[in-house]
Protein backbone atom coordinates (compact mmCIF):
# COMPACT_ATOMS: atom_id res chain seq x y z
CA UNK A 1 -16.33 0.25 -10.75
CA UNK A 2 -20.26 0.49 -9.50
CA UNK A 3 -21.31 -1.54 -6.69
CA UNK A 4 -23.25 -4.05 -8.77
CA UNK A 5 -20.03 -4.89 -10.59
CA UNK A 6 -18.09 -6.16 -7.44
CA UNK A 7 -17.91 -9.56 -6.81
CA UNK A 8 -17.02 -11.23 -3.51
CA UNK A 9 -15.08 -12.93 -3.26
CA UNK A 10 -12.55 -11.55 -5.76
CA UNK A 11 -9.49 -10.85 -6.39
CA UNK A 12 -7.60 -7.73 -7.12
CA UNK A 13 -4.42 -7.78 -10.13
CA UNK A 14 -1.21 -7.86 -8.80
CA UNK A 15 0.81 -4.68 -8.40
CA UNK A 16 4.54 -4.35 -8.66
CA UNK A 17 6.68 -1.04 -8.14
CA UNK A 18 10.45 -0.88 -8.09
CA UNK A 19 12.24 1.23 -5.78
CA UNK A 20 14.58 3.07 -6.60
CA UNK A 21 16.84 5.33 -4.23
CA UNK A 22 15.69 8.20 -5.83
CA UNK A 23 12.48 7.14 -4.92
CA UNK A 24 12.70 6.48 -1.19
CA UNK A 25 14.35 9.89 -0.66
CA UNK A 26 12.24 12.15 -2.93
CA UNK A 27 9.30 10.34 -0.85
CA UNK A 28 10.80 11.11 2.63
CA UNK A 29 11.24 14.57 1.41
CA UNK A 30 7.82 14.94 0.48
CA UNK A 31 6.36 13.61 3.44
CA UNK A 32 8.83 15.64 5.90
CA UNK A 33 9.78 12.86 7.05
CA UNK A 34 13.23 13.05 7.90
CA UNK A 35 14.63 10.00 9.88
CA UNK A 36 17.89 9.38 8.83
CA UNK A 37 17.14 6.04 7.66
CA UNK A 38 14.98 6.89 4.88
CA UNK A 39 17.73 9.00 3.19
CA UNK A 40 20.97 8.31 4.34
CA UNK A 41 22.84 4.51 3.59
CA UNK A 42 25.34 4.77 6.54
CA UNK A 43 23.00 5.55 8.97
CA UNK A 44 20.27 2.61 8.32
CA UNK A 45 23.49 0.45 7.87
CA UNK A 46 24.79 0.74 11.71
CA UNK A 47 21.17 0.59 12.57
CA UNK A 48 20.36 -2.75 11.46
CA UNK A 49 19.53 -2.22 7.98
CA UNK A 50 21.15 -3.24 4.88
CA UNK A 51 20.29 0.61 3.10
CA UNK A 52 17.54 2.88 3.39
CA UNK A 53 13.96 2.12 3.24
CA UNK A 54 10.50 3.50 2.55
CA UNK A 55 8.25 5.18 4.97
CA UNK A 56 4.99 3.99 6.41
CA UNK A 57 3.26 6.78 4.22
CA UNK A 58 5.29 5.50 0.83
CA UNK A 59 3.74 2.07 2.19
CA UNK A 60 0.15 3.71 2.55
CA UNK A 61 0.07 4.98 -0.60
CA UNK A 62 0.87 1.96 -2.76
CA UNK A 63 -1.98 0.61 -0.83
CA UNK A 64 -4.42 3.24 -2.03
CA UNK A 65 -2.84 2.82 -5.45
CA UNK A 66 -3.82 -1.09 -5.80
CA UNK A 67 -7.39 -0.06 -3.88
CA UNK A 68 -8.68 2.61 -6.37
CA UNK A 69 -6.70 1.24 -9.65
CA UNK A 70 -8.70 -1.64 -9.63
CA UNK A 71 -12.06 0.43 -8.20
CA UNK A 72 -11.66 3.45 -10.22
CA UNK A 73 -11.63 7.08 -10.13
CA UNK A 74 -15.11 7.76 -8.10
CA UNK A 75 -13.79 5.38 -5.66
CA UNK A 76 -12.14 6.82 -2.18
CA UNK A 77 -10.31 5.50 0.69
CA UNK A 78 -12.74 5.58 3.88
CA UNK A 79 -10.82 3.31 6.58
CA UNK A 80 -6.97 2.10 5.87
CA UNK A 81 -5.51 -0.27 8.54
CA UNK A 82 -1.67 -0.67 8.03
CA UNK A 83 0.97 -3.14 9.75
CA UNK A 84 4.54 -3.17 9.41
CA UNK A 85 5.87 -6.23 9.64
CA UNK A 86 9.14 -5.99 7.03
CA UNK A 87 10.77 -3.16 5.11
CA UNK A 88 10.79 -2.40 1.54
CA UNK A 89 14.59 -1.19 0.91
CA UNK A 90 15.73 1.05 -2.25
CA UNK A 91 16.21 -1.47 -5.20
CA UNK A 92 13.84 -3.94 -3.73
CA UNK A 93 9.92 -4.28 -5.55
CA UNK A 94 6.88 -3.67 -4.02
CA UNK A 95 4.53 -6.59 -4.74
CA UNK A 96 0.50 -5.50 -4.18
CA UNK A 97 -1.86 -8.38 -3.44
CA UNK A 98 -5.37 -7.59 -2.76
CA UNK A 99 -8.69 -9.57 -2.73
CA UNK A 100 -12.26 -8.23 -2.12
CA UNK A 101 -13.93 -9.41 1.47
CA UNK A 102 -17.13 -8.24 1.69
CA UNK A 103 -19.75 -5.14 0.41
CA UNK A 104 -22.30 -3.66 2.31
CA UNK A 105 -24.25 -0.35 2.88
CA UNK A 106 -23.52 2.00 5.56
CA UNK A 107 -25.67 4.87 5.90
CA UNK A 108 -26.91 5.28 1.85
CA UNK A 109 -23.25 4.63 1.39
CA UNK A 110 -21.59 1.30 -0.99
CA UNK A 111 -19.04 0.49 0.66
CA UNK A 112 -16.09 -2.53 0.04
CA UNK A 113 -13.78 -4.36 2.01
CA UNK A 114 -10.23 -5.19 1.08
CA UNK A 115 -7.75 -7.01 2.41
CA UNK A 116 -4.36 -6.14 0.78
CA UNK A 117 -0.76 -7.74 1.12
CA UNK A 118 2.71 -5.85 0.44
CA UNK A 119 5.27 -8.26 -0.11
CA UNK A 120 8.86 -7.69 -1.43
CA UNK A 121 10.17 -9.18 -4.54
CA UNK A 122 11.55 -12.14 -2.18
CA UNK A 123 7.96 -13.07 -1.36
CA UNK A 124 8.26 -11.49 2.20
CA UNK A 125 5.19 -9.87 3.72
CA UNK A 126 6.42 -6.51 4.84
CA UNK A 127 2.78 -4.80 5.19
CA UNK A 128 -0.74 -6.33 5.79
CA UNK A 129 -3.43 -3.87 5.30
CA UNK A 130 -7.27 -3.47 5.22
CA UNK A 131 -9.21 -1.08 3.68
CA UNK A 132 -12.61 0.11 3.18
CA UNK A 133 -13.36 2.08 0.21
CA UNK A 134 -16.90 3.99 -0.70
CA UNK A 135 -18.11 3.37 -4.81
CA UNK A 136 -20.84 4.47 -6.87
CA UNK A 137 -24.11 2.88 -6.28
């Protein structure tokens, strides 16, 4: 997407991603990120949790997704503000929200604000995030 495409406000087509087990443990492996609770059942269980869940970076990486689907391949992630506020657990969906907040230029550079919402598939907001992504002029 160029910078005289983007309308704002606007908003950004809805994401989903199911989670699968698999999913949340091949992640945690990837990442190194080895907290029981991420890849074992019994262990999120007596901590509070009803099974294991994804990682903050699993959760930063839809994000991007949804950001540079919709803005394309010359697009790239400049400023990413995440908040946890729920957890995504293995068989639950990830449900992307996004809307376009403002453009501007920044030093010869087009850049767009985003405000994106994670929810699960019970409507839930588990992560609020901004972002700021650079496009072709």
């Amino acid at each position: 997407m160029r910078w005289d495409e983007i309308i704002v406000p606007a908003a950004l087509p809805e994401v989903i991603d199911e989670i699968s087990y698999q999913r949340v443990v091949m992640n945690a492996g990837t990442t190194w990120d080895y907290v029981p609770w991420h890849h074992n059942p019994f262990y999120a269980e007596t901590h509070g949790h009803p099974t294991i869940f994804v990682n903050t970076m699993h959760l930063a990486g839809f994000v991007d997704r949804i950001a540079t689907d919709w803005a394309g391949p010359y697009s790239r992630v400049v400023r990413r503000k995440v908040s946890l506020t729920g957890s995504i657990y293995a068989g639950d969906s990830m449900v992307g929200r996004g809307r376009v907040v403002d453009k501007r230029c920044d030093s010869a550079r087009h850049l767009v604000d985003l405000e994106i919402a994670v929810f699960n598939q019970r409507d839930e907001l588990c992560c609020p995030a901004q972002l700021t992504l650079e496009v072709s002029g």
